[in-house]
C-alpha atoms as a PDB file:
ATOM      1  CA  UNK A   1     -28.447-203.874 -59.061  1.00  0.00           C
ATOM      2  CA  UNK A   2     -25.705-201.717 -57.213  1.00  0.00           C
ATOM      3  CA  UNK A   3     -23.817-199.393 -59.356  1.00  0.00           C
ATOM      4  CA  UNK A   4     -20.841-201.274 -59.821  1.00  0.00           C
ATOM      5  CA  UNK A   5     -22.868-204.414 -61.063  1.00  0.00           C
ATOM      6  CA  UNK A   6     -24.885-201.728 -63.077  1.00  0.00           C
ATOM      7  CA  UNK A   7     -21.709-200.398 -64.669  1.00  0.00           C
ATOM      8  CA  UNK A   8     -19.808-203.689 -65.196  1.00  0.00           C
ATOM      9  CA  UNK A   9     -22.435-205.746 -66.902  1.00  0.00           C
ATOM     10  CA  UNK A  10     -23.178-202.740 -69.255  1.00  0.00           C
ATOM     11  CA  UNK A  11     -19.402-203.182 -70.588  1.00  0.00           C
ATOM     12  CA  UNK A  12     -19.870-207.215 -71.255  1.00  0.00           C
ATOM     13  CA  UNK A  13     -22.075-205.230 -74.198  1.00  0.00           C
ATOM     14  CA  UNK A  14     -19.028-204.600 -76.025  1.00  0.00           C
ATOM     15  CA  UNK A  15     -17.147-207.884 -76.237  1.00  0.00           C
ATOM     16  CA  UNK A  16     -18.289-210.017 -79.361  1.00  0.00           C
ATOM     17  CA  UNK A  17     -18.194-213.390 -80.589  1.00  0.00           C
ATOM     18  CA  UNK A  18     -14.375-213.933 -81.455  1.00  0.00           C
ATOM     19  CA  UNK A  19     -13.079-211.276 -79.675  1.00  0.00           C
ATOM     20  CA  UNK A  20      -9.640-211.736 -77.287  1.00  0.00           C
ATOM     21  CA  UNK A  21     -10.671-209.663 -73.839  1.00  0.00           C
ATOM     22  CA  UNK A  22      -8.413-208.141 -70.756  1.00  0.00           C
ATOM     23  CA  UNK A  23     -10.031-208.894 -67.811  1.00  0.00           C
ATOM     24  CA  UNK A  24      -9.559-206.545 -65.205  1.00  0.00           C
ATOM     25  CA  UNK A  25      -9.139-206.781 -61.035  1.00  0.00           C
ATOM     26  CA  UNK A  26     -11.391-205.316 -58.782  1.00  0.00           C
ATOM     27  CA  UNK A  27     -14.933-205.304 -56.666  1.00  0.00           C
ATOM     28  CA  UNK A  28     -16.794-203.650 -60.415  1.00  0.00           C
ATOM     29  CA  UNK A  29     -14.520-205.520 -62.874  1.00  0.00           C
ATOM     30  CA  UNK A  30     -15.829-209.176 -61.326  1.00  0.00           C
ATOM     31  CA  UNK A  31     -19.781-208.252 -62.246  1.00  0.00           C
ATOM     32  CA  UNK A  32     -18.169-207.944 -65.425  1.00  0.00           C
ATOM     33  CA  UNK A  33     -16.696-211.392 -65.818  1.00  0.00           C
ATOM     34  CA  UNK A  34     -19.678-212.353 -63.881  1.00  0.00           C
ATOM     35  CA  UNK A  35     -21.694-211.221 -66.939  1.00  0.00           C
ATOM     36  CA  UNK A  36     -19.267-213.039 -69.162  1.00  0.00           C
ATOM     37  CA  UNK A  37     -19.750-215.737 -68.031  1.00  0.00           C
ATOM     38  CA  UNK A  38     -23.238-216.175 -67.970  1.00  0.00           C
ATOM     39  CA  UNK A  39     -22.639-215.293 -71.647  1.00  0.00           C
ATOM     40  CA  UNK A  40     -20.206-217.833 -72.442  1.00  0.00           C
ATOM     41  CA  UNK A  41     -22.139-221.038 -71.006  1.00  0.00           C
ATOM     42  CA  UNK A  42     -25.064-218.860 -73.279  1.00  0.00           C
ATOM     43  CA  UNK A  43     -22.555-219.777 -76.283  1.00  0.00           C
ATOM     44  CA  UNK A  44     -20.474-216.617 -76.844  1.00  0.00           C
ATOM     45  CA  UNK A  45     -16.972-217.056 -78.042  1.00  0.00           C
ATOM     46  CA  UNK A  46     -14.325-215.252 -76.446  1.00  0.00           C
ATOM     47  CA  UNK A  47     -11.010-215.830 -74.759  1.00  0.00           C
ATOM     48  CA  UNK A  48      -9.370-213.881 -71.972  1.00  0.00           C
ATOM     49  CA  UNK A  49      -6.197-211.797 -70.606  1.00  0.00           C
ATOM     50  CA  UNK A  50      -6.207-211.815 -67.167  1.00  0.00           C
ATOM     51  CA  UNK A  51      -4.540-208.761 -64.990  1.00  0.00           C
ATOM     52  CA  UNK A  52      -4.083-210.677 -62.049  1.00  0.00           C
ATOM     53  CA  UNK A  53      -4.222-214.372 -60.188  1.00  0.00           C
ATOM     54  CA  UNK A  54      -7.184-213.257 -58.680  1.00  0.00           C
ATOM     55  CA  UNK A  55      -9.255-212.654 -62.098  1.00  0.00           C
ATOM     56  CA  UNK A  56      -7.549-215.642 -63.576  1.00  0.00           C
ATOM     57  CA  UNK A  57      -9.339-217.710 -60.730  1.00  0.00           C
ATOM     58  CA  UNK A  58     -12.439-216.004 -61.121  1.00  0.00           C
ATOM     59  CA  UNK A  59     -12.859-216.432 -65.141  1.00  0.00           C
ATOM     60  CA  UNK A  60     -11.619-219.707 -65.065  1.00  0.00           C
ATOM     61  CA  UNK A  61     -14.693-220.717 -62.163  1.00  0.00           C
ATOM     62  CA  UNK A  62     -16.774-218.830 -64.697  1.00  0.00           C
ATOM     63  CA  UNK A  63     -15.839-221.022 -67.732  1.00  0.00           C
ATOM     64  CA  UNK A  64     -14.160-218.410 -69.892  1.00  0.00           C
ATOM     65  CA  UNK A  65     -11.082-219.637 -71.621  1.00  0.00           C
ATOM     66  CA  UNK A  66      -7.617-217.761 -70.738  1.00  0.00           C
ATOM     67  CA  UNK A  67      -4.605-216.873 -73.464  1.00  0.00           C
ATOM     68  CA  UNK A  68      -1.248-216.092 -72.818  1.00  0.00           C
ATOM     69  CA  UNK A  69       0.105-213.377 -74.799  1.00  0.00           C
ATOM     70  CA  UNK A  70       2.254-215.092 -76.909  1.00  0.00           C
ATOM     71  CA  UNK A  71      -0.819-216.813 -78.149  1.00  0.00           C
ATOM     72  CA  UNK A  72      -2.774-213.909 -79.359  1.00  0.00           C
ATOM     73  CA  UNK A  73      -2.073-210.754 -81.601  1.00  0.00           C
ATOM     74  CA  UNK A  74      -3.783-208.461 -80.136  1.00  0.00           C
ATOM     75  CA  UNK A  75      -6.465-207.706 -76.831  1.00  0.00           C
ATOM     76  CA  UNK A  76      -9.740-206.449 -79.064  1.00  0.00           C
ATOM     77  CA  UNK A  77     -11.398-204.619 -75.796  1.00  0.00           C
ATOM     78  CA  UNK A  78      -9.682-204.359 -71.866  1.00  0.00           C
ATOM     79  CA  UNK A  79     -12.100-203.664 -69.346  1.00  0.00           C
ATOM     80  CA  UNK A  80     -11.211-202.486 -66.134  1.00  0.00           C
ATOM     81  CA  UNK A  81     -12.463-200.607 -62.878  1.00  0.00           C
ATOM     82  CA  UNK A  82     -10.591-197.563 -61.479  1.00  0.00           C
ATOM     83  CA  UNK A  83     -10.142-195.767 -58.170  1.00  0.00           C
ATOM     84  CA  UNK A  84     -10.275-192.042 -59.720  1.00  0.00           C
ATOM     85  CA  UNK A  85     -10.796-190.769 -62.796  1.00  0.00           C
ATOM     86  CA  UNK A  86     -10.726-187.147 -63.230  1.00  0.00           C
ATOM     87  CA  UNK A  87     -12.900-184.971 -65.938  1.00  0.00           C
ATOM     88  CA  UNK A  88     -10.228-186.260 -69.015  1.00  0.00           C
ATOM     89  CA  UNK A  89     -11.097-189.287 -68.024  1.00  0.00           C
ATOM     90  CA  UNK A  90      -7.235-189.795 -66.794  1.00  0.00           C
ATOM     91  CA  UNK A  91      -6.977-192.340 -63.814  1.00  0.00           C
ATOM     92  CA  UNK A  92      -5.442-193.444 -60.534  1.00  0.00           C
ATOM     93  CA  UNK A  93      -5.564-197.544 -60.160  1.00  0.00           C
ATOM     94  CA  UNK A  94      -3.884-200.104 -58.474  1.00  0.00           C
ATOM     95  CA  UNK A  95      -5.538-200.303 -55.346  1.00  0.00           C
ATOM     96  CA  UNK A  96      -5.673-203.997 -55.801  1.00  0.00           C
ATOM     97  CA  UNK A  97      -2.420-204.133 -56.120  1.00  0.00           C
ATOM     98  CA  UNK A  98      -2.444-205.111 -59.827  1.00  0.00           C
ATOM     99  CA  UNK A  99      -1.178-201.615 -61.665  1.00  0.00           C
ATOM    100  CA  UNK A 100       1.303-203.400 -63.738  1.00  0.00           C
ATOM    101  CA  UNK A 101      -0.444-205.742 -65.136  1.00  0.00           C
ATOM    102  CA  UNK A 102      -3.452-203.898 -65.533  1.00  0.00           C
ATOM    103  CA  UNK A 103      -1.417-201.257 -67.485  1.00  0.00           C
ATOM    104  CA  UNK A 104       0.323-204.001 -69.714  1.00  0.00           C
ATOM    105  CA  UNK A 105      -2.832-205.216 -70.655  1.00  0.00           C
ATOM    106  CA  UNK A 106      -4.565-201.467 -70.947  1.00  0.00           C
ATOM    107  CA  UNK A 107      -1.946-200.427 -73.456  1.00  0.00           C
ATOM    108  CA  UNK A 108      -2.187-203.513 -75.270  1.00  0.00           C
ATOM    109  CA  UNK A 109      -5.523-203.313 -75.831  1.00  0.00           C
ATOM    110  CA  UNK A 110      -7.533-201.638 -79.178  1.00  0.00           C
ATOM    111  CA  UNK A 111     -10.258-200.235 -76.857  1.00  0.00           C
ATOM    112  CA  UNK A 112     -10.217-200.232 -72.857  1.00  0.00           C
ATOM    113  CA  UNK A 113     -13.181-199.455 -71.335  1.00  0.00           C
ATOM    114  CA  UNK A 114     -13.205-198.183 -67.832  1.00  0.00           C
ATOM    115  CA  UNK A 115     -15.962-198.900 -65.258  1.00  0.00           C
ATOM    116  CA  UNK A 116     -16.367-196.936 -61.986  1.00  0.00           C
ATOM    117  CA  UNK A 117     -19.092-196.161 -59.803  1.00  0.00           C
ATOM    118  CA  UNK A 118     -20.210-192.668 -59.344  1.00  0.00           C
ATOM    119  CA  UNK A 119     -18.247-192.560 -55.848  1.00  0.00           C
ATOM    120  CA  UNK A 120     -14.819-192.665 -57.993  1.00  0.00           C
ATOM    121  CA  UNK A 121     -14.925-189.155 -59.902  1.00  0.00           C
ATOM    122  CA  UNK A 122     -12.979-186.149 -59.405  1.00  0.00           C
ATOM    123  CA  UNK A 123     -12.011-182.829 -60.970  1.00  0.00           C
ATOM    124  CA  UNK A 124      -8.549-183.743 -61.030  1.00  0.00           C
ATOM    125  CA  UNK A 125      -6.758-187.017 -59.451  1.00  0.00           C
ATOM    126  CA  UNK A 126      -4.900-187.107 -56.248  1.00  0.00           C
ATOM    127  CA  UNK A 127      -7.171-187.982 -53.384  1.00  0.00           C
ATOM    128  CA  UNK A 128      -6.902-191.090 -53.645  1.00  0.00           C
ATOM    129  CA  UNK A 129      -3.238-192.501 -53.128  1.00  0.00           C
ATOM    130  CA  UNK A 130      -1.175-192.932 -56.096  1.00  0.00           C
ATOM    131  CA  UNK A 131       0.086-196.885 -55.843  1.00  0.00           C
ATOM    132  CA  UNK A 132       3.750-197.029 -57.345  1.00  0.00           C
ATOM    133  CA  UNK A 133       5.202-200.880 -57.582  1.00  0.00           C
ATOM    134  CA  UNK A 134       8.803-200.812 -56.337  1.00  0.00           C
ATOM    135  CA  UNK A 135      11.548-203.853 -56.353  1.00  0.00           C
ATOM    136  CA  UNK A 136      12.511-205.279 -53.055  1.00  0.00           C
ATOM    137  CA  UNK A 137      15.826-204.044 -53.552  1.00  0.00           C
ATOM    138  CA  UNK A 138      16.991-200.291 -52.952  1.00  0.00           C
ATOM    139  CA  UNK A 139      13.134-200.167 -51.292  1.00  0.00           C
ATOM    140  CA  UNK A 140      14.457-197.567 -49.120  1.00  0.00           C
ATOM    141  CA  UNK A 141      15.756-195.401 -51.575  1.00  0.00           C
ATOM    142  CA  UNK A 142      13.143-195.820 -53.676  1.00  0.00           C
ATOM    143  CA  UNK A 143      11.059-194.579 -51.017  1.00  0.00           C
ATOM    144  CA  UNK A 144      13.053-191.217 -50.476  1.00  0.00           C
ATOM    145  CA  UNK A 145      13.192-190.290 -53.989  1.00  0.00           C
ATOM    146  CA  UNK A 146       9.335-190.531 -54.193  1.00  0.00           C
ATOM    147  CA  UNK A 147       8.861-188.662 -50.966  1.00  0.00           C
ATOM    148  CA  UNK A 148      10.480-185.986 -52.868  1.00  0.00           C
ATOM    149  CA  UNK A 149       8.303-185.671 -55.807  1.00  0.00           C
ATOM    150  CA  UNK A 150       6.493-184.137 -52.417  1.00  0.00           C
ATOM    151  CA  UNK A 151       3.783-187.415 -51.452  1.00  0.00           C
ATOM    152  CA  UNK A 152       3.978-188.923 -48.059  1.00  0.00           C
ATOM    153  CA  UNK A 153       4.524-193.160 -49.114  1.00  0.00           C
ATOM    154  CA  UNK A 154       3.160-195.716 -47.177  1.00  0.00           C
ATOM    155  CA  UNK A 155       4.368-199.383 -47.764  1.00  0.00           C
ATOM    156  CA  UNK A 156       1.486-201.490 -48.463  1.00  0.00           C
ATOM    157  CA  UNK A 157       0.702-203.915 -45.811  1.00  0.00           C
ATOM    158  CA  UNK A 158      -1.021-207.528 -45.945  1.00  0.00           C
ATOM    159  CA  UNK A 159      -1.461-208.302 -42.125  1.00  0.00           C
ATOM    160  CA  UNK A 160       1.803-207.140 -40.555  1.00  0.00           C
ATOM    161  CA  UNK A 161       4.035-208.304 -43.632  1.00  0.00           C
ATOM    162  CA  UNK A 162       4.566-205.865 -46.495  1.00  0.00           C
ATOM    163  CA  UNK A 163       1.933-206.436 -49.413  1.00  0.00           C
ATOM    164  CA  UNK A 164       3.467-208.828 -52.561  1.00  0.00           C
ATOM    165  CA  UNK A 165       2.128-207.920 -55.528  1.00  0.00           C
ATOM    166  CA  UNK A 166       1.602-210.800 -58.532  1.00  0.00           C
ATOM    167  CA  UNK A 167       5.005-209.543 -59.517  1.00  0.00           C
ATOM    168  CA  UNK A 168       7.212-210.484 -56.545  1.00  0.00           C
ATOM    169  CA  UNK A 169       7.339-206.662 -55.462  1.00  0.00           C
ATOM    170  CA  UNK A 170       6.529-204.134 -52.921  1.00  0.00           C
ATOM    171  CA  UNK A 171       3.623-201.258 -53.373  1.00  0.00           C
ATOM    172  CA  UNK A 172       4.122-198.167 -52.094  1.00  0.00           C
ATOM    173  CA  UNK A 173       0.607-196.271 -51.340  1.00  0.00           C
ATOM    174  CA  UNK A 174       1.753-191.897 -52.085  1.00  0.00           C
ATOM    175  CA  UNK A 175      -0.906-189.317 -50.797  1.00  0.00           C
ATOM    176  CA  UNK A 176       0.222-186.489 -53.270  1.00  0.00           C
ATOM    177  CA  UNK A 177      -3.548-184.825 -52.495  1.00  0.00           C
ATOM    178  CA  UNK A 178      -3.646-183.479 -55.303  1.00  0.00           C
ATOM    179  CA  UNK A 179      -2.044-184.158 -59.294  1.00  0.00           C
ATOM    180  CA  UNK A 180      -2.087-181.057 -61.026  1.00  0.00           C
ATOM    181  CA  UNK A 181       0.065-182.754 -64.211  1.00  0.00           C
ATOM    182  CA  UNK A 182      -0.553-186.754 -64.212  1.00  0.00           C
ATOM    183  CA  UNK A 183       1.149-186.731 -67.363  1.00  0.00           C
ATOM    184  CA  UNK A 184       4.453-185.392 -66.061  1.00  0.00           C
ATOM    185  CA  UNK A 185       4.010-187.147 -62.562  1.00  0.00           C
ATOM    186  CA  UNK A 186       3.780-190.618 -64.507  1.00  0.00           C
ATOM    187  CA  UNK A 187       7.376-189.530 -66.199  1.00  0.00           C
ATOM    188  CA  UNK A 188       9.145-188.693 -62.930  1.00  0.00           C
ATOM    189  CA  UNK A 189       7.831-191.807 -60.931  1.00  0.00           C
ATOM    190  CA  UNK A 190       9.130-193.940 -63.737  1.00  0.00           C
ATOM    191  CA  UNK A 191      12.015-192.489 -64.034  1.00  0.00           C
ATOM    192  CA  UNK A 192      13.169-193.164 -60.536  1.00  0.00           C
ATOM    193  CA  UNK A 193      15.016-196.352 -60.626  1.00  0.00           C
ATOM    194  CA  UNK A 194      13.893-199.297 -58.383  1.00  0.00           C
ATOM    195  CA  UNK A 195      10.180-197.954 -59.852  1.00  0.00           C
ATOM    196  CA  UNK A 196       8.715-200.396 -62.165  1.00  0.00           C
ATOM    197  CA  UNK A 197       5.290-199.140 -62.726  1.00  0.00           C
ATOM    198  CA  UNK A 198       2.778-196.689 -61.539  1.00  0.00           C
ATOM    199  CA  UNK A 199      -0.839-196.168 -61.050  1.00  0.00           C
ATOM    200  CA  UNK A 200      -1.249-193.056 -63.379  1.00  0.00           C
ATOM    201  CA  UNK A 201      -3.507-194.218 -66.568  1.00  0.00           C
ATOM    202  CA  UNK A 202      -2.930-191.249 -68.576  1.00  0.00           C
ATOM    203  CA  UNK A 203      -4.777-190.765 -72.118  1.00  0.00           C
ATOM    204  CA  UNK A 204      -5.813-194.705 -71.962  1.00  0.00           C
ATOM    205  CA  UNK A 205      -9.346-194.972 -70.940  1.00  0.00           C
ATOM    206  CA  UNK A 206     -11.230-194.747 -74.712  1.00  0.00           C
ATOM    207  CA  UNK A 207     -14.708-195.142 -72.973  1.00  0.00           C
ATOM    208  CA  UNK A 208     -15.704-194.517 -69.259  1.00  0.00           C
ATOM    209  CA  UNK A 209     -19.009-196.158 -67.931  1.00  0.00           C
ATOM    210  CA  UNK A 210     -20.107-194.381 -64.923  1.00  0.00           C
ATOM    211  CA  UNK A 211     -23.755-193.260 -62.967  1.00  0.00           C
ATOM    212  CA  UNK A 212     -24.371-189.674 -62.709  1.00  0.00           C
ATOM    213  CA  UNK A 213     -27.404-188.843 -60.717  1.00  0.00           C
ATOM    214  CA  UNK A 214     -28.575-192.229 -60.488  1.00  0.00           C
ATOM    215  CA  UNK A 215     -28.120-192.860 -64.109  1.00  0.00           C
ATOM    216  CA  UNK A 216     -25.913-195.270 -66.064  1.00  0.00           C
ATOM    217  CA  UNK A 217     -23.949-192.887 -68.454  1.00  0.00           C
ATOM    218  CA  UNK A 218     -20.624-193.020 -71.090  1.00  0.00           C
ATOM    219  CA  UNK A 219     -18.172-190.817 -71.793  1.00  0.00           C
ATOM    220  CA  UNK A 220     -15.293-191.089 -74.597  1.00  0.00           C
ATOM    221  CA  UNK A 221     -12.143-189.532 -75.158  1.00  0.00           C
END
């Protein structure tokens, strides 16, 4: 197994018979609904919360049953990959290009679990590009007001057309090198109108499943 299949079929250990899950988006978070699968046609009992089209696709091929949210209560456990998380176990995501949903579904949930492969830790976030989902409209502005916050944006591209996310909007991709307060950088991108979400998961991530040195190891906040 690679690490990310290492990582994401460790978390399928958590989900239970009964349980309501958040399925997450990404190359580590589809070994996980891989795993689920296999599980499911095994006779486990679960249904899902998908964070994008994508996953949808993907559990539905793998015979897991999807909820909306005005069906269920609650999400029991979310489990999702990340593309930085720092030593508080704070994270950058979104470069899928489903941050919103993902963070909908993360806050929703009694327990997220985050799975990452040992190529995705840092001491503190920033190195990786912050994603911030913008509306089509007032894009440009948008765009300067970020710049100020002192990042360099790049619009998402798919091809030569701007990137769509699920959402009908724009992402812009913000090399701030380094976040020396995610907390308070999650407040000012949000406050900027025209923003609707960004990639900053701060205090969400309950339980991180990682490899250090070649070994499969957890860490809880």
């Amino acid at each position: 197994m690679n690490e990310k299949e290492l990582v994401g079929v460790r978390a399928a250990e958590y989900i239970k018979d009964g349980m309501v899950v958040g399925l997450g988006t990404g190359s580590t978070a589809y070994y996980t609904i891989k795993k689920l699968g296999e599980l499911v046609r095994a006779g486990l009992n679960i249904t899902g919360i998908p964070t994008s089209e994508q996953t949808a696709s993907l559990a539905v091929e793998q015979g897991i049953t999807l909820v909306d949210f005005k069906d269920v209560k609650q999400i029991d456990v979310a489990i999702d990959g990340a593309d930085e998380f720092d030593v508080d176990l704070n994270l950058i995501k979104g470069g899928g290009g489903a941050l919103l949903r993902e963070k909908i579904i993360a806050n929703a949930a009694s327990t997220f679990i985050v799975i990452a492969d040992s190529s995705k830790g840092a001491e503190k976030l920033g190195a990786f590009p912050l994603p911030v989902e913008i509306v089509k409209f007032g894009a440009e502005i948008s765009y300067r007001k970020i710049a100020e916050l002192g990042c360099e944006p790049k619009l998402r591209l798919s091809g030569n057309q701007p990137f769509i996310t699920d959402n009908g909007n724009y992402i812009l991709d913000c090399d701030f090198k380094q976040i020396e307060s995610p907390k308070e950088m999650e407040k000012q991108l949000n406050m900027i109108p025209g923003v609707v979400e960004n990639g900053l998961f701060v205090n969400m991530a309950k339980r991180l499943i990682t490899i250090e040195n070649g070994e499969l190891v957890e860490k809880t906040r």
